[in-house]
Protein backbone atom coordinates (compact mmCIF):
# COMPACT_ATOMS: atom_id res chain seq x y z
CA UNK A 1 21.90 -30.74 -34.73
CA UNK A 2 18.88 -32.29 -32.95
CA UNK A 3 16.54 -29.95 -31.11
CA UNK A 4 17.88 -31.02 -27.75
CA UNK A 5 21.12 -30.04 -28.75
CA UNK A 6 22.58 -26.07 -28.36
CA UNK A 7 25.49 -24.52 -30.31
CA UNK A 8 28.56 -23.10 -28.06
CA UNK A 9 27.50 -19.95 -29.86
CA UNK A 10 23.77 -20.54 -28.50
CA UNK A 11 24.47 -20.87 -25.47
CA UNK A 12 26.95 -18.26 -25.09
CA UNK A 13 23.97 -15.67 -25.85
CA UNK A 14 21.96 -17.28 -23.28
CA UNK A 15 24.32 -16.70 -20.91
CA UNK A 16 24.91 -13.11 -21.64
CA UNK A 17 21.30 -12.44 -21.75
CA UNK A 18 20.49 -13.66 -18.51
CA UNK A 19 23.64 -11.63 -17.21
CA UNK A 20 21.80 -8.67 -18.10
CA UNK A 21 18.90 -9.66 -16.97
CA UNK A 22 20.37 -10.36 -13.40
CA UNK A 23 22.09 -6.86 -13.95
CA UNK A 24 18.70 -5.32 -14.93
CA UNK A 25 16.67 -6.68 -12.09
CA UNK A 26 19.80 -5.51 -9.15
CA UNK A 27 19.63 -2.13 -10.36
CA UNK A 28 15.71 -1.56 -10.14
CA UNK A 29 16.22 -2.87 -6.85
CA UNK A 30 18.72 -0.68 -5.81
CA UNK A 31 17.01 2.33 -7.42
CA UNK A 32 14.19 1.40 -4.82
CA UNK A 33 16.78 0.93 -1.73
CA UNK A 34 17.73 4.18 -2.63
CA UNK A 35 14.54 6.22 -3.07
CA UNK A 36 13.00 4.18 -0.02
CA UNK A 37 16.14 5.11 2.29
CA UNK A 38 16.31 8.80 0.91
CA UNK A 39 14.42 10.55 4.01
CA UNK A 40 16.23 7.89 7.08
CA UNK A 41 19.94 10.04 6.29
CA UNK A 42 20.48 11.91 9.31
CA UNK A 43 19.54 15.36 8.41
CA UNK A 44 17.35 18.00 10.53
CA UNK A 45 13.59 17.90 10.12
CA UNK A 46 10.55 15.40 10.50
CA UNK A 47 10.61 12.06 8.56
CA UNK A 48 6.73 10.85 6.89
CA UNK A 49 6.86 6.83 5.99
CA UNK A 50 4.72 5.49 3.58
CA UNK A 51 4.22 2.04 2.89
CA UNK A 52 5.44 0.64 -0.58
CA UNK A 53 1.24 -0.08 -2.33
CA UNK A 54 2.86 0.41 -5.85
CA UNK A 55 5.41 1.34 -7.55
CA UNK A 56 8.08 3.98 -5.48
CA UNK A 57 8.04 6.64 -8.47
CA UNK A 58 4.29 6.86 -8.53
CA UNK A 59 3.90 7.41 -4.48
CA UNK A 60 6.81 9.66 -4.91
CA UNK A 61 5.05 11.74 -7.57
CA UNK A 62 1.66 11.27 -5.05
CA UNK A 63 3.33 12.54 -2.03
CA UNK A 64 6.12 15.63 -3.58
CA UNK A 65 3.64 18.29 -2.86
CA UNK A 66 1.95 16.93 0.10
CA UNK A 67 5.47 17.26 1.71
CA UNK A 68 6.58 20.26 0.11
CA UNK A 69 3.73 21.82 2.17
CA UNK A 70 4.19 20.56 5.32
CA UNK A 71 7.62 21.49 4.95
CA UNK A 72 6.59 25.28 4.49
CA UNK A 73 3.53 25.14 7.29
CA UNK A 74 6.59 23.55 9.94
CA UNK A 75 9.33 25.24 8.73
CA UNK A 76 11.17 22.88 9.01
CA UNK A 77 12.38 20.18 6.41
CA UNK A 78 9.42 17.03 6.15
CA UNK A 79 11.20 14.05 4.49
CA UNK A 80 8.98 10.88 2.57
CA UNK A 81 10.67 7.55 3.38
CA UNK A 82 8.82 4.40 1.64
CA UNK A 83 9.02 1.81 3.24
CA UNK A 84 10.08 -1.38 2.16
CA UNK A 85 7.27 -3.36 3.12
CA UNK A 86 3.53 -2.45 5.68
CA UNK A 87 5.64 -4.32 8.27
CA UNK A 88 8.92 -2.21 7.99
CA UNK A 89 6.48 0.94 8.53
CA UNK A 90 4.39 -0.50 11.19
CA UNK A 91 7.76 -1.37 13.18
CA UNK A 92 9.33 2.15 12.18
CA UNK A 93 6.09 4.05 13.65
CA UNK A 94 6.00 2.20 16.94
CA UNK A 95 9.66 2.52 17.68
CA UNK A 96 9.38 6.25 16.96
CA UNK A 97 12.01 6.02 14.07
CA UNK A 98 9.57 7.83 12.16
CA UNK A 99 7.72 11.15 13.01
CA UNK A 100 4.52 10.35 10.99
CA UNK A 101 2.96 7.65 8.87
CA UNK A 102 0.53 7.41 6.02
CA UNK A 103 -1.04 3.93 6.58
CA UNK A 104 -4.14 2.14 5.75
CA UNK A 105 -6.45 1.07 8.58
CA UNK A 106 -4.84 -2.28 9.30
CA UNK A 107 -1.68 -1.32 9.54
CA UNK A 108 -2.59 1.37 11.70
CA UNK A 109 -4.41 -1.16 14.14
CA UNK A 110 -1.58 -3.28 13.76
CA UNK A 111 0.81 -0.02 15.29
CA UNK A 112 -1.80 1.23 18.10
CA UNK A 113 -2.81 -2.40 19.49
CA UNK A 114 -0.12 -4.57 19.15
CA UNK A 115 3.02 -3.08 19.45
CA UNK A 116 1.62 -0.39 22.24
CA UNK A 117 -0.27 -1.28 24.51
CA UNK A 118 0.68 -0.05 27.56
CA UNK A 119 2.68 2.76 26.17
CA UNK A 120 1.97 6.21 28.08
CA UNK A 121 2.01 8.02 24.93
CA UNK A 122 0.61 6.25 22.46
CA UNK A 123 0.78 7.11 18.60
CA UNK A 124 -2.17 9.63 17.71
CA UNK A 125 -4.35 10.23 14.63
CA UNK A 126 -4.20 13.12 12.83
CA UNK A 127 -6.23 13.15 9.96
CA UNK A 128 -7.87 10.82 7.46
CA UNK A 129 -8.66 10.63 3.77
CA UNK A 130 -11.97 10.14 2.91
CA UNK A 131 -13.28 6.41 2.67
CA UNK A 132 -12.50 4.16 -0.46
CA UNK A 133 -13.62 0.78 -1.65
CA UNK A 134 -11.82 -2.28 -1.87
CA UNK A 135 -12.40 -4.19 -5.05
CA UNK A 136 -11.47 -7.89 -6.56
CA UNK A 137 -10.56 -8.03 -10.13
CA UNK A 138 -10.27 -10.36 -12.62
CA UNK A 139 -8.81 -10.32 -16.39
CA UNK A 140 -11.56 -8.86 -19.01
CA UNK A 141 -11.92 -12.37 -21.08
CA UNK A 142 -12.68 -14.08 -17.75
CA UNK A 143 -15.54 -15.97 -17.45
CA UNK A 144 -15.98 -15.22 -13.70
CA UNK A 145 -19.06 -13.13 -13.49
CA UNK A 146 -19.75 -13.14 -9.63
CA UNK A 147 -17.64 -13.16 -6.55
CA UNK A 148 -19.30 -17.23 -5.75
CA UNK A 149 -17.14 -18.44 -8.65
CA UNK A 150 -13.99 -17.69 -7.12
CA UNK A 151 -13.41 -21.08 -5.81
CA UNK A 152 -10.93 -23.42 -6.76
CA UNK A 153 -9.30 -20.20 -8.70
CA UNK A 154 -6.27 -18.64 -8.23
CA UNK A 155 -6.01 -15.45 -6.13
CA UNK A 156 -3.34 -12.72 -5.67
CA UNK A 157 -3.35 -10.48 -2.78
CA UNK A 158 -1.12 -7.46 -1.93
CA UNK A 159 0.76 -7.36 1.38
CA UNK A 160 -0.63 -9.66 4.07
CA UNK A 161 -1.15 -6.22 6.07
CA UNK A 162 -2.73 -4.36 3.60
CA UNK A 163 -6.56 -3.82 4.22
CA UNK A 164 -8.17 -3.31 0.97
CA UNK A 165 -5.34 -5.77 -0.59
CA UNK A 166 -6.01 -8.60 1.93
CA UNK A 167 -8.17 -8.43 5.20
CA UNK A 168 -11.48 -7.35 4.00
CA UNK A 169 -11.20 -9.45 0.64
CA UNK A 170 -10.77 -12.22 2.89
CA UNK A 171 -14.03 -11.26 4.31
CA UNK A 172 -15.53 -11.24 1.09
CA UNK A 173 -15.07 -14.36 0.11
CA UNK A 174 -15.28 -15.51 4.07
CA UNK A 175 -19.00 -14.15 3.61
CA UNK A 176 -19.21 -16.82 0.08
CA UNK A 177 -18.08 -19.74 2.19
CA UNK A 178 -14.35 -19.12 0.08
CA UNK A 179 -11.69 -19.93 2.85
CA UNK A 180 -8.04 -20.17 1.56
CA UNK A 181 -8.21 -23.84 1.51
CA UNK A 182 -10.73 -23.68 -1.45
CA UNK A 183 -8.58 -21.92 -3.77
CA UNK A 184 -6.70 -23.30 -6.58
CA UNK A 185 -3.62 -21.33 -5.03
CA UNK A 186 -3.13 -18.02 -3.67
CA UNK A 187 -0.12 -15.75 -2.80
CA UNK A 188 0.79 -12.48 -1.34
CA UNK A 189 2.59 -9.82 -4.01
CA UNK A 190 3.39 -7.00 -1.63
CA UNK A 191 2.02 -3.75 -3.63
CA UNK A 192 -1.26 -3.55 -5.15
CA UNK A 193 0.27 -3.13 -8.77
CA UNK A 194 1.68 -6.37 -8.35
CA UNK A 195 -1.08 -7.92 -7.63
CA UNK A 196 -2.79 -6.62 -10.50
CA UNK A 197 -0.67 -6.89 -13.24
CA UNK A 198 -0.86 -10.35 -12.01
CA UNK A 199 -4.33 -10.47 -13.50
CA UNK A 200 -2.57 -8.50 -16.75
CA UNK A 201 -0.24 -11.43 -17.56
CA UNK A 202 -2.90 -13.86 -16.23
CA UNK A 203 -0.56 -15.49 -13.74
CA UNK A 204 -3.74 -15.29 -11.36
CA UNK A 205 -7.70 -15.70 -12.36
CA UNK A 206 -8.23 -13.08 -9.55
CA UNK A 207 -6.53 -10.16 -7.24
CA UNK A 208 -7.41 -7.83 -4.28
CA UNK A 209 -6.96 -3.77 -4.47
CA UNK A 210 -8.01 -0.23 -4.38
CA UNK A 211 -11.38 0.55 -6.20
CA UNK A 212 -9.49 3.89 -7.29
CA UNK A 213 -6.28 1.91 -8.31
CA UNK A 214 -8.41 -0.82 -10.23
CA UNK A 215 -9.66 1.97 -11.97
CA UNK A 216 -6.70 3.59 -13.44
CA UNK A 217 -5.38 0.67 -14.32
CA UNK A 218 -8.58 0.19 -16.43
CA UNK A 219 -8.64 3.74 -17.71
CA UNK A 220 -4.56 3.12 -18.78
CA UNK A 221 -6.14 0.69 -21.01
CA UNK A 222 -5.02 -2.31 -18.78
CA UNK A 223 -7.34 -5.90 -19.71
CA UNK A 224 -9.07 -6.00 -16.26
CA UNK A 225 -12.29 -5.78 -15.02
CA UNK A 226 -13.79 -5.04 -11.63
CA UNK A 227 -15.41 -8.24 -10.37
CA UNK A 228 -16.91 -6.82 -6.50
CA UNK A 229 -16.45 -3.86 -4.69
CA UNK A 230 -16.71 -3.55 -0.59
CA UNK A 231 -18.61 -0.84 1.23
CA UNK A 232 -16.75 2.35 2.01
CA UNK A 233 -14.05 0.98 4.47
CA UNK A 234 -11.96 2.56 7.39
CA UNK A 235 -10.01 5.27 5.98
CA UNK A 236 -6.67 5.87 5.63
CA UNK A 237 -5.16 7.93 7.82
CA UNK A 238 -1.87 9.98 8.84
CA UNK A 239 -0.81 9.34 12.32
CA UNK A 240 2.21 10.96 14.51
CA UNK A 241 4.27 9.01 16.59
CA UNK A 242 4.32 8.70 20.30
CA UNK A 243 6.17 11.52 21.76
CA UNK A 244 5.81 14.39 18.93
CA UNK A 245 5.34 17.47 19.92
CA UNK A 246 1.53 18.24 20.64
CA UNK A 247 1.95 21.82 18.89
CA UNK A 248 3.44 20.08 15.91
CA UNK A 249 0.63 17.56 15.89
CA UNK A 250 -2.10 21.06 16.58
CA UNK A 251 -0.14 22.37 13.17
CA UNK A 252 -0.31 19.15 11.11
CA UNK A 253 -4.03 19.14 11.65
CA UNK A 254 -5.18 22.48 10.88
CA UNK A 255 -2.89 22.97 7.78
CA UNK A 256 -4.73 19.46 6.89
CA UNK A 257 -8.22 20.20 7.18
CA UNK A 258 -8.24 23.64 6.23
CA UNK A 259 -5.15 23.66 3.72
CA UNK A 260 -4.17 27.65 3.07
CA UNK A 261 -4.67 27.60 -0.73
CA UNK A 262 -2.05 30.87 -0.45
CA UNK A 263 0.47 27.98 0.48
CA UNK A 264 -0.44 24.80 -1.36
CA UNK A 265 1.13 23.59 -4.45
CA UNK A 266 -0.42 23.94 -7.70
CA UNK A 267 -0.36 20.44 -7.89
CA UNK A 268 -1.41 19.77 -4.16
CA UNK A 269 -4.70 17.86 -4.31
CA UNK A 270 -5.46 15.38 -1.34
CA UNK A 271 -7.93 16.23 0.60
CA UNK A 272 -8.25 15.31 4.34
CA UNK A 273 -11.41 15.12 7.26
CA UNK A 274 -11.34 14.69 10.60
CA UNK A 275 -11.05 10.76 12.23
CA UNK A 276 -11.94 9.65 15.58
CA UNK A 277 -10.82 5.89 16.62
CA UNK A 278 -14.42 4.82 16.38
CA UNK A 279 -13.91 4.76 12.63
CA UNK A 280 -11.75 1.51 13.36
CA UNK A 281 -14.10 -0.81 15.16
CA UNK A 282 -15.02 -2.29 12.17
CA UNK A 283 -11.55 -2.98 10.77
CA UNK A 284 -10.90 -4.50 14.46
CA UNK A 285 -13.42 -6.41 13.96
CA UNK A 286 -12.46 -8.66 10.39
CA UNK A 287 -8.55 -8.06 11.46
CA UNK A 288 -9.97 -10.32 14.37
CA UNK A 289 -12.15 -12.89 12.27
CA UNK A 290 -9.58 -13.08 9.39
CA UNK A 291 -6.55 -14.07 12.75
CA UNK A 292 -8.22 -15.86 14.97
């Protein structure tokens, strides 16, 4: 039998195995529909979305005691819904289907300025985390050394709305005379850990994220290194929707700032400061540049 050739047998196994494989890949998804859809049921209490960066166990893990003690400061139940995408949550926020959002400083623009406007109530800031670094990584046997020699390489971003995992990379290379045009190709992978297992697997020379992610991917052992970091950028921040309850909003923000160690988890540990809009001037400005 020439190599062209397959056996009945062979090719009986290949389609089995890519059964499975279809089967495989519909039930991660739905295991995501299902954890991301969780906190939408109809059931008493407030609703917090947070947008899909990586992987829905690991923000699940993130957030479990950060709504466990909300949920005891309210008294009332606070439910985590991850999105399926920035623009699902941006969307959500804005039509008040959610009470309050954990979003990055893009998607938070994207919420107040576009979708808002003229609204008499608009959405309001509660509190912020403190400032992080974007970064751009590449695979540890690269030969990129600087940010310059990104051209005419391939690139992996996260979601197109994602700050750190698009808009201020873009600025980065923007500032190197790198426009989209001069790389090799480029693509948007939604989450952050997408983007950089890209680099893993060397599917792309070069990704956007998270300082702090990029570095616990490297401390996992993971063959990346980081290329360029930003300054410290807008931070994120957790905003209520238009409409909630002032007193609510008053309670969110104190439990926040000055978290009653009496009444957090053992294993609560985000910490959270104080955020004015002025913080976002900045990010309005490159959302601008990067759109125009």
């Amino acid at each position: 039998m020439s190599a062209l050739q397959t056996s009945p047998y062979a090719s009986w196994l290949l389609v089995i195995g890519f059964t499975f494989m279809l089967l495989g890949c519909q039930k991660a998804q739905q295991t995501e529909t299902q954890t991301s859809n969780k906190s939408l049921d109809s059931q008493p209490g407030l609703v917090l979305s947070v947008p899909p960066y990586e992987m829905p166990s690991q923000i699940q893990l993130r957030f479990e005691p950060l709504v466990a003690y909300l949920s005891q400061i309210l008294n009332q139940p606070v439910h985590l819904h991850i999105t399926h995408s920035y623009e699902e949550q941006i969307k959500r926020l804005a039509l008040g289907e959610v009470d309050m959002a954990y979003m990055g400083p893009s998607a938070y623009i994207k919420a107040r300025d576009n979708f808002q406007p003229n609204h008499p109530e608009p959405i309001k800031l509660i509190v912020a985390e403190a400032p992080y670094r974007a970064a751009i990584i590449v695979h540890q046997d690269s030969d990129i050394s600087q940010i310059d020699q990104l051209k005419h390489h391939s690139f992996a971003f996260g979601s197109y709305h994602s700050y750190s995992g698009h808009f201020v990379v873009r600025q980065l290379l923007r500032l190197e005379q790198i426009f989209l045009s001069d790389l090799q190709f480029y693509s948007f992978l939604g989450r952050h850990e997408r983007a950089i297992m890209s680099v893993v697997h060397k599917d792309f020379d070069a990704a956007a994220t998270t300082e702090g992610l990029a570095q616990r991917f490297i401390d996992l052992g993971q063959p990346i290194r980081i290329l360029h970091t930003s300054e410290f950028l807008a931070p994120t921040v957790l905003v209520a929707r238009a409409g909630l309850d002032p007193l609510i909003i008053d309670q969110l923000r104190d439990a926040l700032l000055l978290p009653d160690p009496t009444q957090t988890p053992d294993d609560f540990s985000q910490h959270f400061y104080e955020v004015d809009d002025y913080d976002f001037l900045e990010a309005k400005r490159i959302l601008n540049l990067i759109e125009r």
